[in-house]
Protein backbone atom coordinates (compact mmCIF):
# COMPACT_ATOMS: atom_id res chain seq x y z
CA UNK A 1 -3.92 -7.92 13.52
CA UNK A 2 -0.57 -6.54 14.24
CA UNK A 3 2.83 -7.83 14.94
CA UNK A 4 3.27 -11.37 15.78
CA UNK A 5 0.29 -12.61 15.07
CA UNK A 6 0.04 -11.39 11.63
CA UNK A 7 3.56 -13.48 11.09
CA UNK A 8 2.27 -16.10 12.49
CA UNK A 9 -0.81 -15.92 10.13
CA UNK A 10 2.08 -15.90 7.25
CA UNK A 11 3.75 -18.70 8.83
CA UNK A 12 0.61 -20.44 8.69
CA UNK A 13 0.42 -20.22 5.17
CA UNK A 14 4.32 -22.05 4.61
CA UNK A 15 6.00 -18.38 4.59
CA UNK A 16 9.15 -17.84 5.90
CA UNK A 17 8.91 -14.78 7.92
CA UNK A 18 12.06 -12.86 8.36
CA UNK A 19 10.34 -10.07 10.11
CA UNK A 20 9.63 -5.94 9.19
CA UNK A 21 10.90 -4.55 5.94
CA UNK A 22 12.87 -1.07 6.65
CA UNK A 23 13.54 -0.16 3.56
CA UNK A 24 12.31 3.05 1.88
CA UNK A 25 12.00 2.17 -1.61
CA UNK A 26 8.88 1.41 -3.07
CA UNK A 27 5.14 1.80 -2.35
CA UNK A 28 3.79 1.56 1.36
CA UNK A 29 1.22 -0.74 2.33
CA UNK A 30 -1.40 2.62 2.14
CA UNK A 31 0.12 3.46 -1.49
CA UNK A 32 0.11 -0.61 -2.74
CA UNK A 33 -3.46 -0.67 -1.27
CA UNK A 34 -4.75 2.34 -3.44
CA UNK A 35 -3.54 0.82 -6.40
CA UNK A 36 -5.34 -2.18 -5.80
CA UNK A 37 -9.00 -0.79 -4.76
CA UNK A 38 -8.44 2.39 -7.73
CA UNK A 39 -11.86 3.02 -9.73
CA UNK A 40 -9.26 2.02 -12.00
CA UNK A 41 -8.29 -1.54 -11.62
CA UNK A 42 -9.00 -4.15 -13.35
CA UNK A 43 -8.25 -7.86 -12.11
CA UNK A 44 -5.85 -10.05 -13.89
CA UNK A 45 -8.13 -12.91 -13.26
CA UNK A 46 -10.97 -13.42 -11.28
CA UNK A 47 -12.25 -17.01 -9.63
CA UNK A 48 -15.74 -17.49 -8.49
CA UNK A 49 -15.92 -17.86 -4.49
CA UNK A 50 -18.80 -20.33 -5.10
CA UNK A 51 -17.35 -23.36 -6.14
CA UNK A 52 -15.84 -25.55 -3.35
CA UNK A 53 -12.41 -25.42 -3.97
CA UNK A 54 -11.89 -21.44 -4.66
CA UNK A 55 -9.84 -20.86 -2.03
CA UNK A 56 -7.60 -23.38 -3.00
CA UNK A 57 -7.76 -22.31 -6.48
CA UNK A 58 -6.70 -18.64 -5.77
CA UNK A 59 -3.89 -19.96 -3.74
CA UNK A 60 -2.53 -21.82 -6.63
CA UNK A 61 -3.30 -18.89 -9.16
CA UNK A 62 -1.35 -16.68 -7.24
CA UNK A 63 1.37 -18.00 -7.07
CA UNK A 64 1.43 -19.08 -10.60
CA UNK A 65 0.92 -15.69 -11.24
CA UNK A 66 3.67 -14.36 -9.23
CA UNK A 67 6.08 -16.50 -10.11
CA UNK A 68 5.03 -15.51 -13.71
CA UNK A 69 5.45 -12.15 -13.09
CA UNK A 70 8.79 -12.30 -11.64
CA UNK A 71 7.05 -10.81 -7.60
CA UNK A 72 9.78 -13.11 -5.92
CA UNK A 73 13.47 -12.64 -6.03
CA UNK A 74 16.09 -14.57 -6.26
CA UNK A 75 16.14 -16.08 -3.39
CA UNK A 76 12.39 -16.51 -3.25
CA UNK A 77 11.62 -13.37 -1.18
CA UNK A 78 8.99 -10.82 -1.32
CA UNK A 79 6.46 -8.58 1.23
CA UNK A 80 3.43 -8.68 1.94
CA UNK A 81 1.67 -6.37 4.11
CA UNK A 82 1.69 -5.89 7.68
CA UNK A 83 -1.38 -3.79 8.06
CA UNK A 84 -2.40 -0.62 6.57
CA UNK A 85 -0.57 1.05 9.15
CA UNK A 86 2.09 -1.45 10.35
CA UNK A 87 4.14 -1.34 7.25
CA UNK A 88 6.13 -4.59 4.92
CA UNK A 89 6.77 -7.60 6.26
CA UNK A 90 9.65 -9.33 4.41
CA UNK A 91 8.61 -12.91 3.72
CA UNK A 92 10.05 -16.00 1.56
CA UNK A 93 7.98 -18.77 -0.61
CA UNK A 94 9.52 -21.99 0.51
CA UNK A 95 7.72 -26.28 -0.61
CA UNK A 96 5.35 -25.56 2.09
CA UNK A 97 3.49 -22.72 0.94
CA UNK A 98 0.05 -22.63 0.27
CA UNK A 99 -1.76 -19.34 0.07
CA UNK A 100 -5.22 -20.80 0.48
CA UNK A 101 -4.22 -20.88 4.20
CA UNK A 102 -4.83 -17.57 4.84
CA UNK A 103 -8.56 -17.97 4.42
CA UNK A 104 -10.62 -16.10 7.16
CA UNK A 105 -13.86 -17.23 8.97
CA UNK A 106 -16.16 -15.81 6.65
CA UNK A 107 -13.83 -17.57 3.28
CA UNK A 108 -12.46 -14.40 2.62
CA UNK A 109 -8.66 -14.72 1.46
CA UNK A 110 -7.02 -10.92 1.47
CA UNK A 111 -3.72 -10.63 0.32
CA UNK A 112 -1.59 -7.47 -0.47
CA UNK A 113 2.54 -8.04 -1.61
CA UNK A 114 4.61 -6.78 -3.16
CA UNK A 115 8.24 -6.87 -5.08
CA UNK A 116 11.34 -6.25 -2.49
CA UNK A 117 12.14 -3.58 -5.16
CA UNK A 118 8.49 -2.10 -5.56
CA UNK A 119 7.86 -2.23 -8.87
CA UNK A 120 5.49 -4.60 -8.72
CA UNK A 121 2.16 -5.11 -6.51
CA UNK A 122 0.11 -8.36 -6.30
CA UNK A 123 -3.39 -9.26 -4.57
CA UNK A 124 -5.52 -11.40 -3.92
CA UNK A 125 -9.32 -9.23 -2.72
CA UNK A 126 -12.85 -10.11 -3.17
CA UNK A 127 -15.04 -8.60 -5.34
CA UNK A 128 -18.35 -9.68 -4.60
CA UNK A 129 -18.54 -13.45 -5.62
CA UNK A 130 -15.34 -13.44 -6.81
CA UNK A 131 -11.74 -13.67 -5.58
CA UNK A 132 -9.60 -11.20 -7.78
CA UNK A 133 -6.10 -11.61 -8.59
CA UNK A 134 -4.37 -8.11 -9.17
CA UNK A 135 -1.08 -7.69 -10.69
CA UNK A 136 -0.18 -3.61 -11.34
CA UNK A 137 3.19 -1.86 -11.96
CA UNK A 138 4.30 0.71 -9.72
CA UNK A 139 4.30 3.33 -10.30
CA UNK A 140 0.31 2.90 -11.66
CA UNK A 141 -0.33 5.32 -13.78
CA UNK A 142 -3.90 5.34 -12.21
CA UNK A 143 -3.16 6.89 -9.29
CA UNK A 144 -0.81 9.12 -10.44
């Protein structure tokens, strides 16, 4: 996916999409996406894919978990990525969103973000049965 119709997949899921993030602070997509799938890692929670409502569950999780974590600025924004290669997309929670709507044909929900100031990763990946729900620092001392 690139360009448009990853926003729109993000608009999908009650984002406010306020297009590609040109700042230079913080991880890229490619150094937020070795932190998540390090040797390393460990989830901050995982949810089994097998019971009817996981995606839903994730979705909620997340977010709790975000909002916990203090992902989202003030004003409710944060990035999330474009594609390995496509960069940050700058994005904004608003009522309507509900990550369970980026679920993918085979009920895979993949999710990478970050904080607007990069200290902070978040995603949602499957493991198996499970959805995990990552939450690292950044820098992550795992990677070096």
């Amino acid at each position: 996916m690139g360009g448009t119709e990853t926003e729109d997949l993000y608009r999908k899921a009650g984002l406010e999409v306020h297009g590609r993030y040109g700042g230079a602070e913080g991880p890229t997509v490619e150094e937020a996406f070795r932190v998540v799938v390090n040797i390393e890692t460990e989830p901050s929670m995982k949810i089994s894919r097998r019971t009817g409502d996981a995606a839903e569950a994730v979705g909620r999780m997340w977010l709790h978990r975000a909002l916990e974590r203090g992902l989202f600025g003030s004003e409710g924004e944060f990035l999330v990525a474009g594609g390995l290669t496509d960069g940050w997309i700058r994005v904004r929670i608003t009522p309507a969103t509900d990550i369970s709507r980026l679920i993918q044909n085979d009920g895979n929900i993949q999710l990478l973000a970050r904080s607007v100031g990069g200290d902070k990763i978040s995603a949602i990946d499957v493991e198996g049965d499970y959805f995990w729900l990552v939450d690292e620092p950044y820098p992550n001392q795992a990677i070096g």
